[in-house]
Protein backbone atom coordinates (compact mmCIF):
# COMPACT_ATOMS: atom_id res chain seq x y z
CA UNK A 1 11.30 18.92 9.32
CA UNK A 2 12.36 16.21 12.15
CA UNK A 3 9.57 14.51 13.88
CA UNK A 4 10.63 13.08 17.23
CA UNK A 5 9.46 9.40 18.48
CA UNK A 6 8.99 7.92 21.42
CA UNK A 7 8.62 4.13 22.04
CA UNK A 8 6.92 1.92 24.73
CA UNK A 9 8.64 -1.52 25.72
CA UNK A 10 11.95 -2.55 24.75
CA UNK A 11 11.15 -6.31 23.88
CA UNK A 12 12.13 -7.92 20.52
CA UNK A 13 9.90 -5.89 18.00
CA UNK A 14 10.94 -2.69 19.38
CA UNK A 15 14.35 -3.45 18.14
CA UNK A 16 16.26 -5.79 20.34
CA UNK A 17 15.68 -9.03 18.47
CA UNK A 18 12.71 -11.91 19.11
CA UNK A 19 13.48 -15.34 19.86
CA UNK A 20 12.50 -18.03 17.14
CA UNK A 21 13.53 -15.49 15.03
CA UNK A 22 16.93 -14.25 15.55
CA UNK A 23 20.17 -15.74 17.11
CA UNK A 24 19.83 -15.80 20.29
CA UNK A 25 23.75 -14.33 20.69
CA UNK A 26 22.49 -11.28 18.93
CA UNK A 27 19.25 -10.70 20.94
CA UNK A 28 19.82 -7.79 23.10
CA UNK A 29 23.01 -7.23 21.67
CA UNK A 30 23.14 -5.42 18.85
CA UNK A 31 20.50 -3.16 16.81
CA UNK A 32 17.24 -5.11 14.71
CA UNK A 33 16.59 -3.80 11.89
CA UNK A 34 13.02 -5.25 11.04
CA UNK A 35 11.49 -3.33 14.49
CA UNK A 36 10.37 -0.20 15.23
CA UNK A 37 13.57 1.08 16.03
CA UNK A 38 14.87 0.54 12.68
CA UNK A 39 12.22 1.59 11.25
CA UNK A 40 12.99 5.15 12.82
CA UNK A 41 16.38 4.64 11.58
CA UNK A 42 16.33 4.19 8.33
CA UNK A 43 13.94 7.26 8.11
CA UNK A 44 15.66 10.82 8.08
CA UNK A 45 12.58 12.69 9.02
CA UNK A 46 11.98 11.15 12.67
CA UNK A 47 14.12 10.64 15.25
CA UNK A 48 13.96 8.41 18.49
CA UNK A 49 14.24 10.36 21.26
CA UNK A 50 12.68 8.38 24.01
CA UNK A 51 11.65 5.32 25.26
CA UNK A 52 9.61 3.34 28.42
CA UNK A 53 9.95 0.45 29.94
CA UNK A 54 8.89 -1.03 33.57
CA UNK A 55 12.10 -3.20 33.36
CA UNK A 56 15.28 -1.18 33.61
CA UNK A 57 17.88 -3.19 33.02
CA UNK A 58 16.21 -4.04 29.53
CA UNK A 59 15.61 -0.46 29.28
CA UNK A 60 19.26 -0.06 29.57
CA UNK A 61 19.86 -2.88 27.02
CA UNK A 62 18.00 -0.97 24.42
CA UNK A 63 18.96 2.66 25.26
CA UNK A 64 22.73 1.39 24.92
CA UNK A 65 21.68 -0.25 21.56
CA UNK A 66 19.98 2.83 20.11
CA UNK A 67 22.14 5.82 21.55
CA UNK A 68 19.26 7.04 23.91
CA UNK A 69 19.95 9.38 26.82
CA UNK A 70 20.34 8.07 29.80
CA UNK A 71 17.90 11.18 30.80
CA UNK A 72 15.11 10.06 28.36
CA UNK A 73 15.15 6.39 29.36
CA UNK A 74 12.00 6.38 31.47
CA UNK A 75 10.90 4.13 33.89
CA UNK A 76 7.48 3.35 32.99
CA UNK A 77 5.33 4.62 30.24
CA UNK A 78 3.65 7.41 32.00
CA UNK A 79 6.46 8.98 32.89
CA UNK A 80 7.92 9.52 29.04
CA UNK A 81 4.04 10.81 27.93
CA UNK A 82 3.71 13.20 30.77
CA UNK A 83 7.77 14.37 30.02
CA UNK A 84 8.15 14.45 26.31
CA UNK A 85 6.50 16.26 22.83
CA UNK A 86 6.19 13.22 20.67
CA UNK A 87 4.91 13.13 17.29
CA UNK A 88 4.61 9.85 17.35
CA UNK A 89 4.47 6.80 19.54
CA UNK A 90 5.31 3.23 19.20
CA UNK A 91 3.05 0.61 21.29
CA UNK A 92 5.85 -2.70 21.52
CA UNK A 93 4.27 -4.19 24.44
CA UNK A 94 2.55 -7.74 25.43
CA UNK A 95 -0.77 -7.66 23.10
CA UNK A 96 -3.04 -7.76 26.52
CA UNK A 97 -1.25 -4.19 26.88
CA UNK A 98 -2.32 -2.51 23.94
CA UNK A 99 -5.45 -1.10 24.63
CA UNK A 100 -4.20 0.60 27.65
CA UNK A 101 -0.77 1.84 26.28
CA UNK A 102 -2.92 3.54 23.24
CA UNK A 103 -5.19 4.79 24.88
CA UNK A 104 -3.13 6.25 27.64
CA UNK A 105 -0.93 7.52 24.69
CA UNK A 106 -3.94 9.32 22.52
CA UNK A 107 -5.25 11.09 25.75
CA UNK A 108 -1.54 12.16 27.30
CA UNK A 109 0.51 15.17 27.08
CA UNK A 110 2.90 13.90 24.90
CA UNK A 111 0.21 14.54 22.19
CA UNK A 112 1.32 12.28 19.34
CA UNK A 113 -0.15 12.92 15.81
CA UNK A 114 0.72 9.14 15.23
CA UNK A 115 0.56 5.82 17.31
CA UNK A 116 1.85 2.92 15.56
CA UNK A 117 1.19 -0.16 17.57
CA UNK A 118 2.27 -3.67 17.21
CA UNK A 119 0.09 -6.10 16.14
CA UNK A 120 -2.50 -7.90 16.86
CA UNK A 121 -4.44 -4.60 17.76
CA UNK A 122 -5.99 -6.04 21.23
CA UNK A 123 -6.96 -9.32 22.83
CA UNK A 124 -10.98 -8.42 22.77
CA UNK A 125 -13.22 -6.41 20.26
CA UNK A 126 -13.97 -4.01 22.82
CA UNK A 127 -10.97 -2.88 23.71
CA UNK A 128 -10.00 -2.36 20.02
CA UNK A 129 -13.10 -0.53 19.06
CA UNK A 130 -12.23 1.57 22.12
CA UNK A 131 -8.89 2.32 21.02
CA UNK A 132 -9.88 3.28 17.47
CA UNK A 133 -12.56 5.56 19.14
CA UNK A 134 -10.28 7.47 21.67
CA UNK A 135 -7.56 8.04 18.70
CA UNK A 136 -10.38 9.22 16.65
CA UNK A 137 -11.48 11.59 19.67
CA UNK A 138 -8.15 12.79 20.11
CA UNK A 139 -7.34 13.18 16.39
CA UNK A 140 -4.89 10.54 16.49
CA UNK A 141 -3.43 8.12 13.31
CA UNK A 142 -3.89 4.69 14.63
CA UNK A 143 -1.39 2.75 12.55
CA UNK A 144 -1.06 -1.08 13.42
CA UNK A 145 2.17 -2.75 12.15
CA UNK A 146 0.58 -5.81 10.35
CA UNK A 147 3.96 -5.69 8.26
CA UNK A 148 2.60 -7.05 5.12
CA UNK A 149 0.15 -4.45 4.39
CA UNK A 150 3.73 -2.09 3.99
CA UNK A 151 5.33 -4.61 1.48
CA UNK A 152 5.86 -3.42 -2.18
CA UNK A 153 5.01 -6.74 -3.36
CA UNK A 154 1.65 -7.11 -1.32
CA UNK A 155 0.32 -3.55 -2.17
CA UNK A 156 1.07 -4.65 -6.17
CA UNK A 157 -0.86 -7.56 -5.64
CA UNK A 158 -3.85 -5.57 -3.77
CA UNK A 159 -3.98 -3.65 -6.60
CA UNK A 160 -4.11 -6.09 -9.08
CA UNK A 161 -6.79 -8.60 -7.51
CA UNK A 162 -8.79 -5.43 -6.82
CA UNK A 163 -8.15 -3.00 -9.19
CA UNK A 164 -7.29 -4.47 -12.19
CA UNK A 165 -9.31 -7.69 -11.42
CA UNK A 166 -6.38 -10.39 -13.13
CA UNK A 167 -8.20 -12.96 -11.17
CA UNK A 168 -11.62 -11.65 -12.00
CA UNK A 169 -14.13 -12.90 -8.69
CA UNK A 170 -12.31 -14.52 -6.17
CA UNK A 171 -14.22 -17.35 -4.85
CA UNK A 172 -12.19 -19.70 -2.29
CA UNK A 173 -8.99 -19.22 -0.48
CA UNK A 174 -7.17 -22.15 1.47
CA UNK A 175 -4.01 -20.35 3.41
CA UNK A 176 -1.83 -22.32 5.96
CA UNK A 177 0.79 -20.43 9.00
CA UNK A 178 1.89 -21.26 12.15
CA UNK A 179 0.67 -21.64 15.15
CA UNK A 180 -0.36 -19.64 17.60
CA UNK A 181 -3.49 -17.76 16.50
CA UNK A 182 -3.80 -14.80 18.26
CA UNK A 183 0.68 -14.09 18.06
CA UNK A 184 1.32 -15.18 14.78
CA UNK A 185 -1.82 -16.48 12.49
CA UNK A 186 -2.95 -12.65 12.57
CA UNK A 187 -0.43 -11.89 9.62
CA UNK A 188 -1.88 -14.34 7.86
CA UNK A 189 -5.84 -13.29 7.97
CA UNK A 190 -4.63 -9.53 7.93
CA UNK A 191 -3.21 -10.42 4.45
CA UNK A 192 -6.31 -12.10 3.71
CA UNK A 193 -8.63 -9.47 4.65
CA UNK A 194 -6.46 -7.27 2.98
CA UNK A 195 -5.82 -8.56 -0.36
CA UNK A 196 -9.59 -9.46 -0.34
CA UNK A 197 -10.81 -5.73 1.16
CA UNK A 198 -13.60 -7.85 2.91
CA UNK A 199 -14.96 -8.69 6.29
CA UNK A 200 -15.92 -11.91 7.95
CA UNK A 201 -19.50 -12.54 7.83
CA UNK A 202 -19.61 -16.21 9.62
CA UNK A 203 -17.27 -18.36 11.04
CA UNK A 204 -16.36 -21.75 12.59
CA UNK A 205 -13.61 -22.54 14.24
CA UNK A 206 -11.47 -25.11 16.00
CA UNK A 207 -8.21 -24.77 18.93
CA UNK A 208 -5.96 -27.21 19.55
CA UNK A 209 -5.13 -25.99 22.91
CA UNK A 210 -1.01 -26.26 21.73
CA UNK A 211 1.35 -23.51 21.69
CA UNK A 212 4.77 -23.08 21.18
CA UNK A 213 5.47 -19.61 22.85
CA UNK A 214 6.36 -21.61 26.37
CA UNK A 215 9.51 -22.79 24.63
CA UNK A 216 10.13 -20.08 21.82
CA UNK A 217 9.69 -17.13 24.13
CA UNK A 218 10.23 -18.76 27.57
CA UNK A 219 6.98 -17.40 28.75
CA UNK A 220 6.20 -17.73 32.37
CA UNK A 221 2.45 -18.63 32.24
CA UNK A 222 -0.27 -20.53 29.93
CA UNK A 223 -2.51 -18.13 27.74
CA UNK A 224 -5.38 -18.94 25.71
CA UNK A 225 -3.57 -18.37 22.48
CA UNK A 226 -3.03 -21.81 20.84
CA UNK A 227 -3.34 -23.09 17.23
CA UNK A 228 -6.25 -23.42 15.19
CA UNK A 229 -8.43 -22.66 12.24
CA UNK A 230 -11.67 -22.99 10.33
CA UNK A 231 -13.50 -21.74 7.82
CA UNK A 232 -14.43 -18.33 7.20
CA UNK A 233 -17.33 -16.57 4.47
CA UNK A 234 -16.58 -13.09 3.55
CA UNK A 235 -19.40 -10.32 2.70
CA UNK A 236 -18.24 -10.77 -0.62
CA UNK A 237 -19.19 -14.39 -0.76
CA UNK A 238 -15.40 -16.05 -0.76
CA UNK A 239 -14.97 -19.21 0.99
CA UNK A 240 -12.09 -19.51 2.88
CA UNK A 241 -10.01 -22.23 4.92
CA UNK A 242 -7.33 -21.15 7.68
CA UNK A 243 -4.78 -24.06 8.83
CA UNK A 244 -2.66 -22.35 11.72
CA UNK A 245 -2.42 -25.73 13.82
CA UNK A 246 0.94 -26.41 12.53
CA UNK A 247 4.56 -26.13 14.17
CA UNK A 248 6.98 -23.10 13.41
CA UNK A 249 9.54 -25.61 11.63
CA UNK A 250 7.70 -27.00 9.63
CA UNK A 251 5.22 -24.34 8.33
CA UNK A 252 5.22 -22.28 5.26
CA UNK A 253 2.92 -19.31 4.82
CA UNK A 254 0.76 -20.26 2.06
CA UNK A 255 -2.47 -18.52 0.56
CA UNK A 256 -3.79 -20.41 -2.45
CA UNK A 257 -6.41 -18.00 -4.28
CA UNK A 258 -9.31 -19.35 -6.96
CA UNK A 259 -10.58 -16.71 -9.11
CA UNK A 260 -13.14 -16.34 -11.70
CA UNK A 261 -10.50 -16.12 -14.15
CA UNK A 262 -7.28 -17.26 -12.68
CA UNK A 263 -5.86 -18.78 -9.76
CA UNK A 264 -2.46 -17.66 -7.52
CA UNK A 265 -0.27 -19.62 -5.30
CA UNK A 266 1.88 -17.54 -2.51
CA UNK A 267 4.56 -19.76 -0.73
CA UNK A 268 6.18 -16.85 1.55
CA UNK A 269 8.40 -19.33 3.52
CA UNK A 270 10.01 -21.49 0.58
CA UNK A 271 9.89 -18.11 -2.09
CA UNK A 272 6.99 -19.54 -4.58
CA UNK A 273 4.59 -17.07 -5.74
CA UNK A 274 2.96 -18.82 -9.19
CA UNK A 275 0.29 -17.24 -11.40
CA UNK A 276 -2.04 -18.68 -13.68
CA UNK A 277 -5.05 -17.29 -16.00
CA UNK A 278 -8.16 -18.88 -16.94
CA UNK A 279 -8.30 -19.49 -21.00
CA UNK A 280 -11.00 -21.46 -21.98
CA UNK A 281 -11.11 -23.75 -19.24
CA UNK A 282 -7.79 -24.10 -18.93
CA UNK A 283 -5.18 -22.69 -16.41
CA UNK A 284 -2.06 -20.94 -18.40
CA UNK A 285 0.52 -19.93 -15.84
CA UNK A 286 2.08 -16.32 -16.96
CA UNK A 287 4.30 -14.43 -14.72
CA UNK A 288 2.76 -11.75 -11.97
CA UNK A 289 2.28 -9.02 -13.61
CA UNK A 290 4.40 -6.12 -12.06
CA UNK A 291 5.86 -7.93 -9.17
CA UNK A 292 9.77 -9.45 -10.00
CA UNK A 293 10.05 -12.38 -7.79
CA UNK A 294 8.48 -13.30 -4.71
CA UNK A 295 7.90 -12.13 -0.90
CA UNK A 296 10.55 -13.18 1.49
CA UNK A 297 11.20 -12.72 5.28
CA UNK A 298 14.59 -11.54 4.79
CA UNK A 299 13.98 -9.25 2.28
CA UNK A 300 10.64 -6.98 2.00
CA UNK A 301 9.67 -8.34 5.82
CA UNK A 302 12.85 -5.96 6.67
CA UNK A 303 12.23 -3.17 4.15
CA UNK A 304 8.09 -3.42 5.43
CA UNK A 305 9.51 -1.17 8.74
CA UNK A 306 11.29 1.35 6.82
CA UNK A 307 8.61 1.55 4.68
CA UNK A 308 6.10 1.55 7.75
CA UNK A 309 7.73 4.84 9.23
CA UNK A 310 7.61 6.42 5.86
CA UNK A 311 3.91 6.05 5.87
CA UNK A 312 4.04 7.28 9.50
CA UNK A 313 5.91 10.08 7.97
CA UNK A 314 3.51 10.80 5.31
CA UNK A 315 0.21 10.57 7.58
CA UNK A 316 2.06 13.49 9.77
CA UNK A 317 2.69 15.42 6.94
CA UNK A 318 -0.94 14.83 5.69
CA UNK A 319 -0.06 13.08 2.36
CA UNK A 320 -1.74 9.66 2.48
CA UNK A 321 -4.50 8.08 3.99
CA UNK A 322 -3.99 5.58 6.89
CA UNK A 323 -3.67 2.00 5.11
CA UNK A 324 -3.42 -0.31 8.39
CA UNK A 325 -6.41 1.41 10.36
CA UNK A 326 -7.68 0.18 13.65
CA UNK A 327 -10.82 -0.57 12.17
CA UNK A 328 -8.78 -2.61 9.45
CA UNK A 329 -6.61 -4.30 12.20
CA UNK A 330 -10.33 -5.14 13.70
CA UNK A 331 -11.58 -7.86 10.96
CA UNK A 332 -8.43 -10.32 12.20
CA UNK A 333 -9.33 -9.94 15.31
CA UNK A 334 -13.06 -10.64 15.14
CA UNK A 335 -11.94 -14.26 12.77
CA UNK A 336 -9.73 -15.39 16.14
CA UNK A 337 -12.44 -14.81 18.52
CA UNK A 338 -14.47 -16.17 16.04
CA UNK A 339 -13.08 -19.13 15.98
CA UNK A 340 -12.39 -19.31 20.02
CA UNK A 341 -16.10 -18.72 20.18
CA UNK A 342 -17.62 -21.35 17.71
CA UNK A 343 -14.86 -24.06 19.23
CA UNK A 344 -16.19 -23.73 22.97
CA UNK A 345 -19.66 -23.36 21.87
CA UNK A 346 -20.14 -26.18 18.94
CA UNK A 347 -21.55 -23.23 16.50
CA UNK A 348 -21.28 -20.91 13.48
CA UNK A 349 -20.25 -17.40 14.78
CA UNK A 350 -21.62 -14.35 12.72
CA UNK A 351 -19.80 -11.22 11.96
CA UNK A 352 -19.32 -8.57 13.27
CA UNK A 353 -19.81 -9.76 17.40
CA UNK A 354 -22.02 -8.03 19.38
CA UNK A 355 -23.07 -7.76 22.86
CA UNK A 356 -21.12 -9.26 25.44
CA UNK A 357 -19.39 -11.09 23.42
CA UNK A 358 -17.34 -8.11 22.07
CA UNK A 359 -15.97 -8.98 25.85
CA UNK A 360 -14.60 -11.83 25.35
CA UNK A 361 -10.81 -11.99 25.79
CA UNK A 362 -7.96 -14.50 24.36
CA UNK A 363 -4.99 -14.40 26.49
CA UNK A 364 -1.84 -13.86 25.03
CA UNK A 365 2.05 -12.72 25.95
């Protein structure tokens, strides 16, 4: 069976390229294979058949690109839900335009099965738990594209800190990305809520106020979303740092895990992954057990798309359970307003928000 797909936006992650990280000669030029679109591509059982923009000549851009009919090139996103019988829809807008994009998608007649929306999941609690409730309503898989969570390497790893235990309790975590928090640091505490399968319980945090995505992205306007960090305590007691304050050149995504009985280091930018077990009091560094190598961008942060739209595949043919939930893509979210929150008001934060401040919105592009 062929499932067909519809997308909504045509910017970078959809498949035309991003700034920052491609050449900007090929941006809008040619096909990207780490997006949505490839995704879809390198996956027999879906087709793209559609996709929505507001901007038409970058609707053009990316019809051209990925052999879409001029005929199912809509103008707007209503337009393709009201017109087409999706299985599944991809959500590649501006992270403020989420929440409505899902939600207009889970309650439309295009009746997807699956949305898989780009991350972060929303700019404010609310409108995530809102999302994850009208998908539920509507019996609609909510699948957000933190990429690492579809990584061979990083679901090897999940299994071995949690099933298998090789570093026994975890019991501090000091990880380091780039700036900004809300665009880019949520890979980074998505991994670490993953790996760890816990949720914030307190925070404090601190914003710099400096962003990059002026320059990087040519943005038109100042958002909230600027570097930062803090410290975070999980429900399962680990201690945690976060360090997102520094510049895109010269960060490297680093976690650095301590462990009742061993300790891991994961350098994704300059391709160090190092293990070592606690014997006696002393750390003996052994290779990772099951995983050859180490992550990369070029490698298995390409292959996590492909691998993304086979899960779609396999949540619409009911053969797995969702792995990158909206409740899951939630416990980032609540450590960046976290940390917005304890900044402007001098304080710990506890988790999970309530209240108004499950209002509270950080402005992003």
């Amino acid at each position: 069976m062929t499932y067909s797909a519809g997308i909504i936006g045509t910017g970078g992650i959809a498949g035309m390229g991003i700034l920052g990280m491609h050449d900007e000669d090929v941006i809008g030029q040619e096909k990207i294979r780490a997006s949505h679109a490839g995704g879809y591509d390198a996956q027999e059982a879906i087709e793209l058949v559609a996709v929505a923009d507001i901007d038409k000549d970058k609707l053009a851009q990316f019809g051209d690109a990925w052999d879409i009919p001029p005929e199912r090139r809509y103008v707007g996103h209503e337009s393709m839900l009201e017109a087409e019988d999706l299985d599944v829809v991809s959500v590649c807008t501006p992270s403020y335009l989420h929440h409505e994009h899902v939600v207009d998608t889970a309650q439309s007649a295009a009746d997807p099965d699956v949305i898989w929306c780009e991350k972060p999941i929303a700019s404010q609690i609310s409108a995530a738990k809102e999302m994850t409730d009208v998908c539920a309503e509507s019996d609609t898989e909510l699948v957000v594209n933190h990429s690492f969570r579809f990584t061979d390497k990083l679901r090897t790893l999940k299994r071995l800190i949690q099933e298998e235990g090789f570093l026994g309790e975890v019991q501090s975590v000091n990880t380091q990305f780039r700036m900004e928090l809300l665009r880019n640091s949520t890979h980074l505490l998505d991994t670490l809520v993953y790996l760890l399968d816990a949720r914030a319980e307190t925070v404090s945090g601190y914003v710099t106020g400096e962003n990059e995505a002026v320059d990087s992205l040519r943005a038109g306007q100042q958002v909230d979303d600027a570097g930062g960090g803090g410290f975070v305590v999980f429900d399962d007691g680990t201690f945690a740092t976060v360090d997102c304050t520094i510049p895109r050149k010269s960060s490297s995504m680093t976690l650095n895990f301590v462990g009742s009985e061993g300790k891991l280091y994961m350098n994704n930018d300059d391709g160090e992954w190092r293990y070592w077990r606690l014997d006696d009091g002393d750390h003996v560094e052994e290779p990772l057990p099951g995983i050859d190598g180490f992550w990369t961008w070029e490698d298995d942060y390409t292959r996590a798309f492909r691998n993304a739209a086979t899960h779609v595949v396999d949540l619409l043919e009911g053969e797995t359970t969702n792995c990158s939930s909206g409740e899951e893509a939630t416990r980032s979210l609540e450590i960046i307003v976290g940390f917005y929150l304890s900044h402007y008001t001098g304080g710990q934060v506890t988790v999970p928000l309530a209240g108004p401040l499950l209002d509270v919105r950080i402005t992003s592009w």
